[in-house]
Protein backbone atom coordinates (compact mmCIF):
# COMPACT_ATOMS: atom_id res chain seq x y z
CA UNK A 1 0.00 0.00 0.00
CA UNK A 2 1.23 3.35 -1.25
CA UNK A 3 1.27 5.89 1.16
CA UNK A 4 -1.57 8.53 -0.31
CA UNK A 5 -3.81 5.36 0.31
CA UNK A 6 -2.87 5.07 3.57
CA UNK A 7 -3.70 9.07 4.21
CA UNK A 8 -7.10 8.32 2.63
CA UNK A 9 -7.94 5.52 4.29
CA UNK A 10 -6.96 7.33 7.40
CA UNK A 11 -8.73 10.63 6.75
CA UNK A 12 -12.18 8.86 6.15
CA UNK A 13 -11.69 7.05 9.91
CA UNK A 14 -14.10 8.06 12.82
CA UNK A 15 -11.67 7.68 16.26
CA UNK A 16 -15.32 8.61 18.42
CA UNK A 17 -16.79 5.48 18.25
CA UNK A 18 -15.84 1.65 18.47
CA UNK A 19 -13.30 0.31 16.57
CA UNK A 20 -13.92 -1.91 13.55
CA UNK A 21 -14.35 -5.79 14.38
CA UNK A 22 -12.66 -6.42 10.86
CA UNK A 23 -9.29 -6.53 9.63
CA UNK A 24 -7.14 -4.33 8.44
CA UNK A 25 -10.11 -1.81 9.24
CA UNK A 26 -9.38 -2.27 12.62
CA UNK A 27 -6.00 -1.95 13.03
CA UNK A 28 -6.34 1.56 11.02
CA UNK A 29 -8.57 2.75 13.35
CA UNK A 30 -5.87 2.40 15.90
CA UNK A 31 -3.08 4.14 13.75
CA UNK A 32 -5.18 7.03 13.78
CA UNK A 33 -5.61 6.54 17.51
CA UNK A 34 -2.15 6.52 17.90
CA UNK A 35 -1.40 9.54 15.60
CA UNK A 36 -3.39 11.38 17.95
CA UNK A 37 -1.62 10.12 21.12
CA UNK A 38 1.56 10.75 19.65
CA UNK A 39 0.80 13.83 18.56
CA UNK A 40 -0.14 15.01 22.13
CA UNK A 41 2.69 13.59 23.71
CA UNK A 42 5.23 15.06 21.50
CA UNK A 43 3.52 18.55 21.78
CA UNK A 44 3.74 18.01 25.40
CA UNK A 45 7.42 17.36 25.55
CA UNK A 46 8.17 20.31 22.41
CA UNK A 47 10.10 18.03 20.62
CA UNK A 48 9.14 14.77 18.23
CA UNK A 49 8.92 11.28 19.62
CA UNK A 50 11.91 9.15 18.54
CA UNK A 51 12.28 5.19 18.16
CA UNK A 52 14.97 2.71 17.55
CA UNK A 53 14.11 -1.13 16.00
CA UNK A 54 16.80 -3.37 16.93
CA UNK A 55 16.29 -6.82 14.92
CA UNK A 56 18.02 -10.35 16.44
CA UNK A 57 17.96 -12.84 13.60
CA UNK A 58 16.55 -14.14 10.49
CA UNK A 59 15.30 -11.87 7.04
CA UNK A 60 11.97 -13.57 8.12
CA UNK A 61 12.87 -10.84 11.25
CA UNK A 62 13.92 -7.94 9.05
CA UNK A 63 10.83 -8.21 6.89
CA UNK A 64 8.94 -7.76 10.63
CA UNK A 65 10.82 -5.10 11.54
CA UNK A 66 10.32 -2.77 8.26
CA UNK A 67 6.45 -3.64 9.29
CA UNK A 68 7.15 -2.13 12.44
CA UNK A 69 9.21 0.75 11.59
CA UNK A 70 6.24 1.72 8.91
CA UNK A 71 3.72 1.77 11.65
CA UNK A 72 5.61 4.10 14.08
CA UNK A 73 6.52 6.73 10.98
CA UNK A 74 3.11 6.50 10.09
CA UNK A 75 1.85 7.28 13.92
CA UNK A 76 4.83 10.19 13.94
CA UNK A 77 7.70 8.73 15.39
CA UNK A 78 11.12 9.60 13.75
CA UNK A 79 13.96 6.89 13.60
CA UNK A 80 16.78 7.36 15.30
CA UNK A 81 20.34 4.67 15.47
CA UNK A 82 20.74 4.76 19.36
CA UNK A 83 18.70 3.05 22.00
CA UNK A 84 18.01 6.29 24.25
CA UNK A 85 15.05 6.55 22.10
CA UNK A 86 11.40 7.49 23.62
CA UNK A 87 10.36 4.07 21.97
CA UNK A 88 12.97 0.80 21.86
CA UNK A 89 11.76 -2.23 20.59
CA UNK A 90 14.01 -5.63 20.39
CA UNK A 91 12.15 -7.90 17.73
CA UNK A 92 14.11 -11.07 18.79
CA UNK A 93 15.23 -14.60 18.10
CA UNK A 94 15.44 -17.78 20.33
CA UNK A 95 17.01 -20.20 17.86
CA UNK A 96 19.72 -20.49 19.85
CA UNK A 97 20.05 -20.11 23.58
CA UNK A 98 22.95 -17.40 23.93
CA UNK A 99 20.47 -15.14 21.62
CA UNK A 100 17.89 -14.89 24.68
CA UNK A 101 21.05 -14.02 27.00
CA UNK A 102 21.70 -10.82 24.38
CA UNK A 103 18.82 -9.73 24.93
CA UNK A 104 18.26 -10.10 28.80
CA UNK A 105 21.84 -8.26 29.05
CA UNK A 106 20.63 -5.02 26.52
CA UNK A 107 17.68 -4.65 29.16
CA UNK A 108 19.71 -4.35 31.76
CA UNK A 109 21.38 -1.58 29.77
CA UNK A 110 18.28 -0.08 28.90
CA UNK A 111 17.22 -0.25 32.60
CA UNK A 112 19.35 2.25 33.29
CA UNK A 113 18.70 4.48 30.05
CA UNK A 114 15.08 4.67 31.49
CA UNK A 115 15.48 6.11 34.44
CA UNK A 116 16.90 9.02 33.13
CA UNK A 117 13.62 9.20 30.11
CA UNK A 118 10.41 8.99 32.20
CA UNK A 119 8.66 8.61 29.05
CA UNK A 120 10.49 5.73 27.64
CA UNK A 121 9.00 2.83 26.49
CA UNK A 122 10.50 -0.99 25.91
CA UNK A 123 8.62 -3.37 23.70
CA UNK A 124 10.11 -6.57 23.04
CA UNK A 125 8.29 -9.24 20.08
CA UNK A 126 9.64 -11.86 18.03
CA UNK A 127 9.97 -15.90 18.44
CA UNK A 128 11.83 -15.12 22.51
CA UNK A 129 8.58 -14.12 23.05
CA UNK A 130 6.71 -16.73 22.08
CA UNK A 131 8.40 -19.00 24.85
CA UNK A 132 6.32 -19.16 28.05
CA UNK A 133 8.74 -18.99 30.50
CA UNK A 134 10.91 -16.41 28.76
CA UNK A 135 7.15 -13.88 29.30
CA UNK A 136 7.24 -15.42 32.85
CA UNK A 137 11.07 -14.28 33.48
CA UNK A 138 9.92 -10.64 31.82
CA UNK A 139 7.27 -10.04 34.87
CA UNK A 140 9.07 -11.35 37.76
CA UNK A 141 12.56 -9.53 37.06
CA UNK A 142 12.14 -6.97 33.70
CA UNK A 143 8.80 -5.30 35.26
CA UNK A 144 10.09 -1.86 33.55
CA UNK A 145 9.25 -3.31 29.92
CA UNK A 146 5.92 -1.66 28.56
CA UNK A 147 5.20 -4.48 25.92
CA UNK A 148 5.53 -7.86 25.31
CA UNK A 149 3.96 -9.42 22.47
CA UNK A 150 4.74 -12.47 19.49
CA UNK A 151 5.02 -13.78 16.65
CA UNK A 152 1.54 -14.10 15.09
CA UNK A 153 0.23 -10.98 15.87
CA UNK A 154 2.00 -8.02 14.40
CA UNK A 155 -0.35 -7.29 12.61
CA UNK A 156 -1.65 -5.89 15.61
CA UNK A 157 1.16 -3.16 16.39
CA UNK A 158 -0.72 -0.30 15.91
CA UNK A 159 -3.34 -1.41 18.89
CA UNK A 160 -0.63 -2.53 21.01
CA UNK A 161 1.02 0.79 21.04
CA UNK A 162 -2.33 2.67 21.91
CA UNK A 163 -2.71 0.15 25.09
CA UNK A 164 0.89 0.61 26.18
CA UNK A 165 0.62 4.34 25.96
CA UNK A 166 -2.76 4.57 27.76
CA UNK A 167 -1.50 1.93 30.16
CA UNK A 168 1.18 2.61 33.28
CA UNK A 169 1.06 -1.41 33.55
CA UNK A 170 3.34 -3.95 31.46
CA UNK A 171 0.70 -5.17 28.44
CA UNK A 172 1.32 -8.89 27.52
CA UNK A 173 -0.42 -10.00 23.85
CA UNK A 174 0.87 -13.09 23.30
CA UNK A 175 -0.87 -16.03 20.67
CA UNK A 176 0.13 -19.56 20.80
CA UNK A 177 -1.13 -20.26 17.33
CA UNK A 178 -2.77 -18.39 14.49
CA UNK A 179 -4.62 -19.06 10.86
CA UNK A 180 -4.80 -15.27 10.35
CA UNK A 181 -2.67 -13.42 7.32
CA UNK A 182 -3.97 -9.82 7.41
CA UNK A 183 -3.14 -7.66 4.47
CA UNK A 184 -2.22 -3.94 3.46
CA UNK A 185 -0.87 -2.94 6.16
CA UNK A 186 2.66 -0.42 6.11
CA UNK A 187 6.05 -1.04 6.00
CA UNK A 188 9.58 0.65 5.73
CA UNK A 189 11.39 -0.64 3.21
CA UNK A 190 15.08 -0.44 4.43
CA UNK A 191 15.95 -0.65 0.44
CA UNK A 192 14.22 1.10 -2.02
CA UNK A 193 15.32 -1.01 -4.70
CA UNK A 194 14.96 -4.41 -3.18
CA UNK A 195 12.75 -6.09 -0.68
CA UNK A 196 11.90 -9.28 0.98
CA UNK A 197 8.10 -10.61 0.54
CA UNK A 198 6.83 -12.88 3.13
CA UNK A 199 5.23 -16.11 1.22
CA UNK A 200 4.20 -18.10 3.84
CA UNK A 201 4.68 -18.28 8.05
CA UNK A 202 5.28 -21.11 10.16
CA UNK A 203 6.92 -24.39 9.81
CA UNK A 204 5.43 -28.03 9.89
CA UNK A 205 9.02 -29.77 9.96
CA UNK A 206 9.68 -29.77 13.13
CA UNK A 207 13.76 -31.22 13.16
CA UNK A 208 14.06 -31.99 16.76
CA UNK A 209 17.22 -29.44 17.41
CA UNK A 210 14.48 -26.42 16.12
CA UNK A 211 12.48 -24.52 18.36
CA UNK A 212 10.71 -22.62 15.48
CA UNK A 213 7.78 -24.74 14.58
CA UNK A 214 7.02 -23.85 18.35
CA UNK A 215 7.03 -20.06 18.51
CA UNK A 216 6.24 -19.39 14.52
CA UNK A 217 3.60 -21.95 14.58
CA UNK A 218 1.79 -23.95 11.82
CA UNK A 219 2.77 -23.59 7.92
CA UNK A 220 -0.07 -21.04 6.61
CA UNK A 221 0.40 -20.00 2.86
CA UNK A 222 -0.61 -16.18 1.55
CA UNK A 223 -2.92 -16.21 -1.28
CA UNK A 224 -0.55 -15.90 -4.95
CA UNK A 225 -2.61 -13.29 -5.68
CA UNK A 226 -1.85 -11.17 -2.82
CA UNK A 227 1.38 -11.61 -3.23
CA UNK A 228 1.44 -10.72 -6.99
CA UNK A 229 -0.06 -7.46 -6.06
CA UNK A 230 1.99 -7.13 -3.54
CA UNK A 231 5.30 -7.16 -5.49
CA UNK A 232 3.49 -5.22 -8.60
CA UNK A 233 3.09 -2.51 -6.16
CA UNK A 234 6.76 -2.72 -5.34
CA UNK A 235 8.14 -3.21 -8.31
CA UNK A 236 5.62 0.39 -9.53
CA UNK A 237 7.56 1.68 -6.38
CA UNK A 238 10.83 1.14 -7.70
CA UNK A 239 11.71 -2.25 -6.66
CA UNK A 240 13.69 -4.85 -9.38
CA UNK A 241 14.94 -7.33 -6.65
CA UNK A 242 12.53 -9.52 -4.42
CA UNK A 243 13.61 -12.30 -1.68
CA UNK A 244 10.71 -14.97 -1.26
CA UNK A 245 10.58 -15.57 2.64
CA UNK A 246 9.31 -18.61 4.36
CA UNK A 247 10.81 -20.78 6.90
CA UNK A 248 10.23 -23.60 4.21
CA UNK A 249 9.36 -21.93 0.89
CA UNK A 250 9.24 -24.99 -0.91
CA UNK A 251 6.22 -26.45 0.72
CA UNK A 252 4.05 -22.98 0.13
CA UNK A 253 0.71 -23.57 -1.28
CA UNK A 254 -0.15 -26.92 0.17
CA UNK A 255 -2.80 -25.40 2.86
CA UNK A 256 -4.20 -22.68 0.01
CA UNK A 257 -8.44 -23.42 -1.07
CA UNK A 258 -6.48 -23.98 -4.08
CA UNK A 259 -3.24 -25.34 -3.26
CA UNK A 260 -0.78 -24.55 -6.05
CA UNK A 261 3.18 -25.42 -6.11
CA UNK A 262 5.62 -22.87 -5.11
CA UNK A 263 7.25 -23.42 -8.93
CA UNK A 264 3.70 -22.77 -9.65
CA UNK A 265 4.11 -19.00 -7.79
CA UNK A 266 7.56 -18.28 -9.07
CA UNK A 267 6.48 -18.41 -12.35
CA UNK A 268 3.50 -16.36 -11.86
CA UNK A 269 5.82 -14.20 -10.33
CA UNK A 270 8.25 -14.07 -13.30
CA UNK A 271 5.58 -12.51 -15.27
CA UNK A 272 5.89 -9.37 -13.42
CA UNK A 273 7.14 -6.71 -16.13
CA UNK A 274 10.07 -4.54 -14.60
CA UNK A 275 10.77 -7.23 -11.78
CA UNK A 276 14.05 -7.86 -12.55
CA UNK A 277 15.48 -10.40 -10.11
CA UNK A 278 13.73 -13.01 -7.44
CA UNK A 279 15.46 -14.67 -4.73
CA UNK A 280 14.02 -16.98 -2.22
CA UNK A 281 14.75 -18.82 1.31
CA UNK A 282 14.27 -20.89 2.55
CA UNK A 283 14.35 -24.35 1.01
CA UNK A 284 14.15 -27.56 2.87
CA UNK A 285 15.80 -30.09 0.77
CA UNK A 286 12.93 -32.95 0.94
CA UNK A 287 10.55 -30.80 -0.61
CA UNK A 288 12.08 -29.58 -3.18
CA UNK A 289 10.93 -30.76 -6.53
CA UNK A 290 11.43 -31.58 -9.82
CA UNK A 291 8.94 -28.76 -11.26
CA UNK A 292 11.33 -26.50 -9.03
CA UNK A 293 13.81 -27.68 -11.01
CA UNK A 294 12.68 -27.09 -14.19
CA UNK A 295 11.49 -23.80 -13.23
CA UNK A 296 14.67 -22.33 -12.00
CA UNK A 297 16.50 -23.90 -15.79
CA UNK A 298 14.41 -21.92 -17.90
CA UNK A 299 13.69 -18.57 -15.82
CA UNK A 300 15.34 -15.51 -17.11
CA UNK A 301 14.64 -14.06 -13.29
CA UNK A 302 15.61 -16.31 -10.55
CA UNK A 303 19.06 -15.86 -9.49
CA UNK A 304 21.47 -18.79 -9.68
CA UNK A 305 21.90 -18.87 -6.29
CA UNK A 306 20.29 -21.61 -3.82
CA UNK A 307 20.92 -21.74 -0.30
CA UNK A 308 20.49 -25.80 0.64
CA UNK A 309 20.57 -26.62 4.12
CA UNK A 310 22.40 -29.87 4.84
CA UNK A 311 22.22 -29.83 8.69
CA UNK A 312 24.43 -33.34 8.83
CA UNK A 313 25.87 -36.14 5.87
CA UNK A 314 25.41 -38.48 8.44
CA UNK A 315 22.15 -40.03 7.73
CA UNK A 316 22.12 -41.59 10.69
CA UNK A 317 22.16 -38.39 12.33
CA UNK A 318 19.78 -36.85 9.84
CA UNK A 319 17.38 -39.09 10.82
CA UNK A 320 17.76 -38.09 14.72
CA UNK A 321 17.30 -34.58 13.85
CA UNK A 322 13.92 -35.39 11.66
CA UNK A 323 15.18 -34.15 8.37
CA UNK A 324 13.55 -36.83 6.31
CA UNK A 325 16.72 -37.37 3.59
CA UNK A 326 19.39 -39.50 4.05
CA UNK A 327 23.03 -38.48 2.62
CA UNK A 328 22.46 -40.40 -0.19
CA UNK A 329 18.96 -38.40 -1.28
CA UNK A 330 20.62 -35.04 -0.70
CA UNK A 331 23.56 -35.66 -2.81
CA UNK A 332 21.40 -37.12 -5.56
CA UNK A 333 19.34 -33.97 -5.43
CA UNK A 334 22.30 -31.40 -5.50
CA UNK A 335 23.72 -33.66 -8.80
CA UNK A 336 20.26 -32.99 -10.36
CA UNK A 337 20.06 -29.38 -10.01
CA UNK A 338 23.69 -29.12 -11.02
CA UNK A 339 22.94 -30.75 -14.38
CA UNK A 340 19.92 -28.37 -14.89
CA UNK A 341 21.43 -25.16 -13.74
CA UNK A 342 25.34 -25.45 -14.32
CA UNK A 343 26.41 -21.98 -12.97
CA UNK A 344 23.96 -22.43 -9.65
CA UNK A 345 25.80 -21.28 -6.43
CA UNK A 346 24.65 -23.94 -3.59
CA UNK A 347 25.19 -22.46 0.27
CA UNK A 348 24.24 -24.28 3.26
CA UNK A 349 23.76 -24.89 7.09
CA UNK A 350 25.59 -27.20 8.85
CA UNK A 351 25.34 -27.99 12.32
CA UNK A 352 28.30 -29.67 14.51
CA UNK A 353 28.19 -31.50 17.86
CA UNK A 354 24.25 -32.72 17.33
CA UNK A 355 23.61 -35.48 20.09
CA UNK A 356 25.09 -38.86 19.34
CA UNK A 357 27.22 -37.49 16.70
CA UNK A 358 30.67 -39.58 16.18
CA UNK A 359 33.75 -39.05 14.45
CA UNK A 360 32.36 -41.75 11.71
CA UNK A 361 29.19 -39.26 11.64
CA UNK A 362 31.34 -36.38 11.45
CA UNK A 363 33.75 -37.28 8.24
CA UNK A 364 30.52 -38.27 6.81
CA UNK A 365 29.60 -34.44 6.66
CA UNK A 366 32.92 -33.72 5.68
CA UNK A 367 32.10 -36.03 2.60
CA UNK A 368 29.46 -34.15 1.63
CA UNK A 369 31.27 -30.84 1.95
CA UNK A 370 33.92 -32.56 -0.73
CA UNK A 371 31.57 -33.73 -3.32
CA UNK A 372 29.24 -30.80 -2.93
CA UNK A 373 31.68 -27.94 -3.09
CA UNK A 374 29.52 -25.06 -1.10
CA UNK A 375 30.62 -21.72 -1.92
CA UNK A 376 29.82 -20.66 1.37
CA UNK A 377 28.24 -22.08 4.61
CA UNK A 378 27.07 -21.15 8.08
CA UNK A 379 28.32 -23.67 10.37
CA UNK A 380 26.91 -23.66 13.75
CA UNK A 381 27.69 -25.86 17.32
CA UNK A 382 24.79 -27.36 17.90
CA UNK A 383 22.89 -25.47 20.82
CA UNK A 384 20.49 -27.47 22.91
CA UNK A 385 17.32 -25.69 23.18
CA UNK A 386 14.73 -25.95 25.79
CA UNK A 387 11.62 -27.44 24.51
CA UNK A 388 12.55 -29.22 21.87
CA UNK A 389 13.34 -33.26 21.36
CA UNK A 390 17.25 -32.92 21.10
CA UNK A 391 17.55 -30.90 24.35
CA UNK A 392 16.61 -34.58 26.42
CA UNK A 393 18.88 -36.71 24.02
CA UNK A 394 21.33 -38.94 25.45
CA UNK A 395 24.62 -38.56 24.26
CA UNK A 396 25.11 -34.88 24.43
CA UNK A 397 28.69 -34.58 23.29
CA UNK A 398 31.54 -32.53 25.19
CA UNK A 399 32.26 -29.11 24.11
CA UNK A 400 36.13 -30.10 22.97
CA UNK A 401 35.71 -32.57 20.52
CA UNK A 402 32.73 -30.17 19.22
CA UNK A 403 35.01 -27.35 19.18
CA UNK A 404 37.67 -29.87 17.18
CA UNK A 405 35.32 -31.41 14.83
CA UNK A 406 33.89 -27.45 14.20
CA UNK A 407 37.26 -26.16 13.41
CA UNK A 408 38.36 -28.87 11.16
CA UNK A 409 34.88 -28.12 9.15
CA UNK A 410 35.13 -24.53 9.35
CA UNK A 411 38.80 -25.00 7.19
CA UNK A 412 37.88 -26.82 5.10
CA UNK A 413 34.71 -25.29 4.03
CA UNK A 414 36.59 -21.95 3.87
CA UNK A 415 38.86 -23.50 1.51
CA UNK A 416 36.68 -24.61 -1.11
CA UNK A 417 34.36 -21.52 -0.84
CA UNK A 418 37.28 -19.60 -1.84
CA UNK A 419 38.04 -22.25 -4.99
CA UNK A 420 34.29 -21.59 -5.85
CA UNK A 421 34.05 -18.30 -5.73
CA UNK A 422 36.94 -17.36 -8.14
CA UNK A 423 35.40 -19.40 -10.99
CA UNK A 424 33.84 -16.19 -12.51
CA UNK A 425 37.37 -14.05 -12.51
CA UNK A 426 38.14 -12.44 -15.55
CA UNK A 427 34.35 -12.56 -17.15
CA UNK A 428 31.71 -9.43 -17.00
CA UNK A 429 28.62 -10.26 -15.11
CA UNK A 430 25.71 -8.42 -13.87
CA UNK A 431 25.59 -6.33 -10.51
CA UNK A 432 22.81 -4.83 -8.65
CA UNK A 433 24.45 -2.06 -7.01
CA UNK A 434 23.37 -2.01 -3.13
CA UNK A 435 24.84 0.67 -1.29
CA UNK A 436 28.12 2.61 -1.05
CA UNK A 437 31.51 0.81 -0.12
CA UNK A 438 31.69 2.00 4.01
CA UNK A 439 35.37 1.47 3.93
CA UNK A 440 36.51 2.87 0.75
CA UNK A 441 33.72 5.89 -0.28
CA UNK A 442 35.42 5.86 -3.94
CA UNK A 443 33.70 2.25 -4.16
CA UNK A 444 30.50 0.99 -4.44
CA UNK A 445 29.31 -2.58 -3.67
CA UNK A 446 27.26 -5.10 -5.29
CA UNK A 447 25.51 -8.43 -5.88
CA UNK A 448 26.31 -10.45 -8.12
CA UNK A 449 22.95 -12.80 -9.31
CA UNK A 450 25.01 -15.64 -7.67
CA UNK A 451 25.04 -13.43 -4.38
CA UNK A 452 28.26 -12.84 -4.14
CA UNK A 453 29.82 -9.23 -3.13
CA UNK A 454 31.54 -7.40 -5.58
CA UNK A 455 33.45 -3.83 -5.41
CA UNK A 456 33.92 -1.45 -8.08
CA UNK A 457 35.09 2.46 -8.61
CA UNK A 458 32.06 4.06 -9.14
CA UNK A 459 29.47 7.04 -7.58
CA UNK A 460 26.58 7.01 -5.17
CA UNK A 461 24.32 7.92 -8.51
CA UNK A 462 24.59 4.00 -8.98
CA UNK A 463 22.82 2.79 -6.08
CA UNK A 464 19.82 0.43 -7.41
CA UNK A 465 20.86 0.15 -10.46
CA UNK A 466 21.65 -3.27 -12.66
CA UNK A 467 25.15 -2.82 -14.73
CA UNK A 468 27.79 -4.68 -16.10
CA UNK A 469 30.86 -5.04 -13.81
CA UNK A 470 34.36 -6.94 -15.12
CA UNK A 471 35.38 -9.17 -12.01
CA UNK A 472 39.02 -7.96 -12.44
CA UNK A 473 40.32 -10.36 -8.87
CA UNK A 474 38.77 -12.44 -6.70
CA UNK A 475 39.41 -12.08 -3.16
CA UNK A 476 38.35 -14.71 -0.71
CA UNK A 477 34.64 -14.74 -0.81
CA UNK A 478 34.25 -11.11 -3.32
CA UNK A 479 35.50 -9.57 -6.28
CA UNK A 480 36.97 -6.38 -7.23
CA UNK A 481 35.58 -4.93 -10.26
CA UNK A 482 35.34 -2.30 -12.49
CA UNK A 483 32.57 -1.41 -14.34
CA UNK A 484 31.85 -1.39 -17.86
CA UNK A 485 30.50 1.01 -20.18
């Protein structure tokens, strides 16, 4: 939604009486609430009312935070970096357990940055949140917080804020589960040239290390033809670059009144005139399919870059952790998309130290790495999460052979990223440029389709734009470039 709708929709609303039962009616009935609260505040206080987003974790995350952000410009809030703000919100992530410590130890910071701002207020969201004894913690020993809500409703910022500034007590929203996808609602697009698009929400996989299917709840697809309209009104907004987001993208579709595929979407999505680019994330490797496939050979759009989580080779351990491929299945799958798309970059996740792992289990990942050839991939220690079937596994394995086995992985995967990444030195390929170099200010930086960074001479005029860039030197895991013509 542009934002003269927004001011129309808004002008026509009645604050005086009840608020609409119906969504998004509702929730712009609160905006304007909140306008007006806003509004009186910050005449109060002679000065505007400023707020800082801090985001912990995934684009799934980032794409929640640019809905937040465009609710509190569009209630008159300004941005600002720091966290002495009159409005700090943490939208946070519990995938693994040191990411809830962060965050308790930036309250206690902002403890103190309260005291001295009366009218501060401290909202924290996201999957922490949606843990029950995280919310319990938050009463008994962070009373000072103003608002604590989840996951599944965000749509519902704009009525949380007028409760938490009409409130002197903490206000506590939180869902366990939701089938509700509302629509045209703002957001701040931290890009104006590229943007994520959320697809789907919630996960159905549940791999017994992951706490997500827990606190993003069931799979629940958007309708294609939102989303069509929602990237048509991006791309007529300036946008040639969109990231598909869903915590498994390639089961969208399956829960629709119609189900279609999510090769089905994609190339409904490819039809978009001036959309330039799609990217998506993420893909679970048992469901992705032959039509997906054959999709991604023949579009002109999709980027030739696919991130692949491979958790383990072990399929031993693959089958602890619920994956539902073996080693075998995986490999066979990478060898088919490799013949179909030739210049595809494949990235991954692997995770070290799972429960029961053994040096045998281990090498078998290592395996996988060799044949595979990543160019790049997150490797993580496995961290035991509370709530989830790996956290009461036997076998839990001792942090120095984990720290051994992760360092030995780590080499070698840094190794053969930087093999893989030089394989395009010396040709001219196409770069989105994304934002000024902040070391060097004579240089700008770009994406390659492939993802990978490249730096060139050039001028701030370029930002946005698609151009042709020589890859004159490859340097570990980017190029230096220079463009052309």
């Amino acid at each position: 939604m542009n934002q003269e709708n927004l001011e129309e929709i808004l002008g026509n609303i009645d604050i005086s009486g009840e608020a609409p039962v119906l969504e998004p009616d509702r929730q712009y009935y609160f905006m304007k609430k909140a306008r007006t609260l806003v509004k009186e505040k910050s005449e109060a206080l002679g000065r505007p009312l400023t707020f800082c987003v801090n985001t912990f974790g995934c684009q799934m995350n980032a794409r929640d935070s640019e809905k937040l952000v465009g609710v509190l410009e569009n209630i008159g809030y300004v941005e600002k970096q720091e966290e002495d703000a009159d409005f700090v919100i943490f939208n946070t992530c519990t995938v693994r357990e040191n990411a809830n410590h962060r965050v308790y130890g930036r309250l206690g910071q902002l403890h103190a940055k309260k005291k001295k701002n009366p009218h501060m207020m401290i909202a924290l969201c996201g999957c922490m949140m949606q843990e029950a004894h995280v919310v319990e913690k938050l009463k008994n020993s962070y009373s000072f917080v103003n608002l604590i809500f989840g996951t599944h409703n965000i749509y519902k910022f704009s009525e949380l804020i007028v409760s938490a500034l009409t409130s002197d007590r903490m206000v506590i929203d939180i869902w366990n589960d939701t089938d509700k996808i509302v629509e045209d609602l703002p957001a701040e697009r931290k890009y104006s040239f590229k943007s994520g698009v959320n697809i789907m929400f919630g996960c159905n996989n549940f791999c017994s290390y992951c706490i997500v299917p827990y606190v993003r709840g069931r799979e629940r697809s958007r309708s294609p033809k939102d989303i069509v309209r929602e990237i048509e009104q991006l791309v007529a907004d300036g946008v040639v670059e969109v990231m598909l987001l869903g915590q498994n993208v390639n089961s969208y579709g399956k829960n629709l009144e119609e189900p279609m595929t999510f090769a089905g979407l994609l190339q409904e999505i490819e039809k978009i005139e001036g959309l330039r680019r799609i990217r998506f994330m993420t893909s679970h490797p048992k469901d992705l399919s032959d039509e997906l496939i054959e999709v991604m050979k023949n579009s002109k759009k999709i980027c030739r870059h696919l991130h692949l989580p491979l958790q383990s080779g072990s399929s031993r351990i693959l089958k602890r952790m619920n994956r539902r491929y073996d080693k075998e299945q995986y490999l066979a799958l990478v060898e088919k998309i490799r013949a179909a798309v030739p210049d595809i970059s494949l990235t991954t996740d692997i995770i070290v130290g799972f429960p029961g792992e053994t040096e045998e289990d281990f090498l078998e990942t290592l395996d996988v790495v060799e044949k595979v050839r990543y160019d790049s991939a997150f490797t993580f220690i496995y961290s035991k999460r509370t709530g989830t079937p790996a956290a009461v596994m036997e076998d839990q394995i001792s942090g120095e052979d984990v720290k051994d086995r992760f360092d030995r992985l780590l080499k070698r995967v840094q190794v053969i990223g930087r093999e893989m990444s030089s394989r395009d030195t010396g040709t001219i390929q196409e770069v989105l440029v994304e934002e000024q170099n902040e070391h060097d200010k004579s240089l700008m930086t770009g994406r390659l389709s492939n993802n990978t960074l490249v730096h060139f001479p050039g001028d701030a005029s370029l930002v946005g734009s698609l151009i042709q860039v020589h890859l004159d030197e490859c340097r570990g895991f980017y190029y230096m470039g220079t463009k052309v013509g």
